[in-house]
Protein backbone atom coordinates (compact mmCIF):
# COMPACT_ATOMS: atom_id res chain seq x y z
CA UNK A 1 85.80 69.40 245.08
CA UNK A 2 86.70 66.27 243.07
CA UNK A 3 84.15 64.81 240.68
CA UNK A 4 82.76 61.08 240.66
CA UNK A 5 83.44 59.70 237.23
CA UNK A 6 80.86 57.18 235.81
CA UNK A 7 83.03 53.95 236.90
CA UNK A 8 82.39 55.36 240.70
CA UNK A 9 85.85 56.60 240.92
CA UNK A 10 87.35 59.88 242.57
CA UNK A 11 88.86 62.12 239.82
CA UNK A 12 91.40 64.26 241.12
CA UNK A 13 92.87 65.47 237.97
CA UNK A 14 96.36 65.00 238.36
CA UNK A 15 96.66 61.64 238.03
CA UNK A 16 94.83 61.62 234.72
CA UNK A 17 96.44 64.91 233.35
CA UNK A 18 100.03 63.79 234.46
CA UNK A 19 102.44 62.72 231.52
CA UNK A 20 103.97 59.23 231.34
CA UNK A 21 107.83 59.28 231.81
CA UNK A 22 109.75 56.46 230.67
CA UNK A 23 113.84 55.87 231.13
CA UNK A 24 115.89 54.60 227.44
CA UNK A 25 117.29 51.45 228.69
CA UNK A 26 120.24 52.91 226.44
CA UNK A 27 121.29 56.58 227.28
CA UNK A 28 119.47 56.54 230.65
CA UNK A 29 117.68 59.84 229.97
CA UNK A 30 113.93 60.53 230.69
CA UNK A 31 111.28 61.24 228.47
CA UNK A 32 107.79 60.72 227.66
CA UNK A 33 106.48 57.52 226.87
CA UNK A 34 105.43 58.79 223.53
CA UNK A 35 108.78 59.79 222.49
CA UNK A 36 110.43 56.36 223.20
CA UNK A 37 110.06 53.08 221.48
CA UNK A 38 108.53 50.28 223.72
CA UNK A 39 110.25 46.89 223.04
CA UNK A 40 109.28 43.49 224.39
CA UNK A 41 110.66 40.12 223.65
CA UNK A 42 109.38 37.24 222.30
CA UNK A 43 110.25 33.66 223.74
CA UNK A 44 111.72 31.19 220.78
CA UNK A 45 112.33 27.65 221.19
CA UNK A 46 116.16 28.19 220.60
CA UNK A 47 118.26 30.04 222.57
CA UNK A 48 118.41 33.00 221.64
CA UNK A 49 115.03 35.34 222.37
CA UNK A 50 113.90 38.11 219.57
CA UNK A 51 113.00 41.79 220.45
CA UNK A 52 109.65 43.13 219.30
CA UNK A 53 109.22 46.72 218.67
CA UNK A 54 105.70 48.17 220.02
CA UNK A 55 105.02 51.16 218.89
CA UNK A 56 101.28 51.09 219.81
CA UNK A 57 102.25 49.99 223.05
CA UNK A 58 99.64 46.81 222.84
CA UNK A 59 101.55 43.61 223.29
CA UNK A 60 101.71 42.06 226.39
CA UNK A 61 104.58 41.23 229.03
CA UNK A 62 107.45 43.55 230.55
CA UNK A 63 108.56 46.39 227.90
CA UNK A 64 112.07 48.48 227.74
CA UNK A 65 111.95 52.03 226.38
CA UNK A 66 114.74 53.53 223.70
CA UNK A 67 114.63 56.64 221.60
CA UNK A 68 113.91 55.63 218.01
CA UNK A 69 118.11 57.03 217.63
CA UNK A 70 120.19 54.42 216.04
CA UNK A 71 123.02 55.78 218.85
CA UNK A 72 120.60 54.60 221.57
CA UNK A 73 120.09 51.29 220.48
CA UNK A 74 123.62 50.69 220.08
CA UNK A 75 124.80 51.73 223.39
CA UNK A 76 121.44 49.58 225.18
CA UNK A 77 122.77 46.51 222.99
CA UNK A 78 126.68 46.70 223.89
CA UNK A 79 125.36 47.35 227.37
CA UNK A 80 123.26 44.53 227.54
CA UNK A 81 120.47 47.29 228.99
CA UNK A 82 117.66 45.09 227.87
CA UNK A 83 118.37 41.48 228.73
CA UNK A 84 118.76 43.40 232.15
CA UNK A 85 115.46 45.40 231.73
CA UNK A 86 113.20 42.66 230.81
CA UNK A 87 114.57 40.37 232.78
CA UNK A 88 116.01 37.73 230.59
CA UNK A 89 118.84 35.28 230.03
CA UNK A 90 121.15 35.08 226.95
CA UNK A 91 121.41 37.03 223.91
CA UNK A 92 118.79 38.88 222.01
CA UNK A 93 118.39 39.57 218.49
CA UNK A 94 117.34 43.00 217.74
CA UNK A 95 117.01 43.08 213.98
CA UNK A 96 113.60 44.09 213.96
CA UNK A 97 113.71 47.15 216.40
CA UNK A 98 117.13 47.85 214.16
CA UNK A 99 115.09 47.92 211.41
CA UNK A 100 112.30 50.14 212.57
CA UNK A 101 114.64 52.49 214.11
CA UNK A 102 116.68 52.90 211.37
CA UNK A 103 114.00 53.47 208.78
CA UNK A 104 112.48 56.32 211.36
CA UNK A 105 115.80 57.74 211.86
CA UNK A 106 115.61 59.01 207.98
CA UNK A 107 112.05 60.33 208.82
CA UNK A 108 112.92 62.17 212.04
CA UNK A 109 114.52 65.48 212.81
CA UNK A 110 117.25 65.25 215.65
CA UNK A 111 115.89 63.47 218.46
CA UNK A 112 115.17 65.77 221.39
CA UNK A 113 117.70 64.14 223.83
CA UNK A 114 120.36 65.35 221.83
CA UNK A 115 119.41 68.39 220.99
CA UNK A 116 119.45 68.70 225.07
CA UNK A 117 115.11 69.78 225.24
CA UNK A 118 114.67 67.28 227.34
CA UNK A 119 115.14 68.80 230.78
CA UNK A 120 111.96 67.83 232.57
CA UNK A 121 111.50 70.03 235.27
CA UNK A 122 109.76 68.54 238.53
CA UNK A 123 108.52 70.46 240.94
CA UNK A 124 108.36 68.94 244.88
């Protein structure tokens, strides 16, 4: 029998227990949300718009997930993956999720996608 939780709401359990499963905008491969990168953008007055990393997944409007892998980010940037993901016109500068990814990249073992662990299995 499902429980009431204090805000009056049914808890079934497997929405709450259910992992979050994002898409890289550059190699197309699922994973968790916490092994991706979120990325928004934010609007300058010239043309050109400027990608935000979010690693605390806080800021506001539409996100794109990569893998912090420098070979991800390249392949989202030549194919414009994130002006198509966030919905956006024109180029975008991605120096500072460059940056970030780059100095994790030294930090981190092989990411997971390549090393091919990251066959989620679903069950229907």
């Amino acid at each position: 029998m499902a429980a009431a939780d204090p805000g009056g709401r049914l808890n079934i359990g497997s929405q709450r227990d259910a992992a979050v499963v994002r898409t890289c905008v550059g190699c197309r491969r699922r994973a968790s949300a916490s092994q991706l990168l979120r990325v928004v953008v934010q609007r300058s007055e010239g043309s050109q718009n400027r990608l935000v990393p979010d690693p605390q997944r806080r800021l506001s409007g539409r996100g794109a997930h990569v893998h912090h892998d420098t070979n991800c980010l390249d392949q989202a940037v030549r194919k414009r993956a994130f002006t198509r993901a966030l919905r956006i016109e024109g180029t975008v500068d991605v120096a500072a999720v460059r940056a970030l990814v780059e100095s994790e990249s030294a930090e981190r073992p092989t990411p997971a996608h390549e090393a091919g662990m990251d066959r989620m299995k679903t069950t229907r």
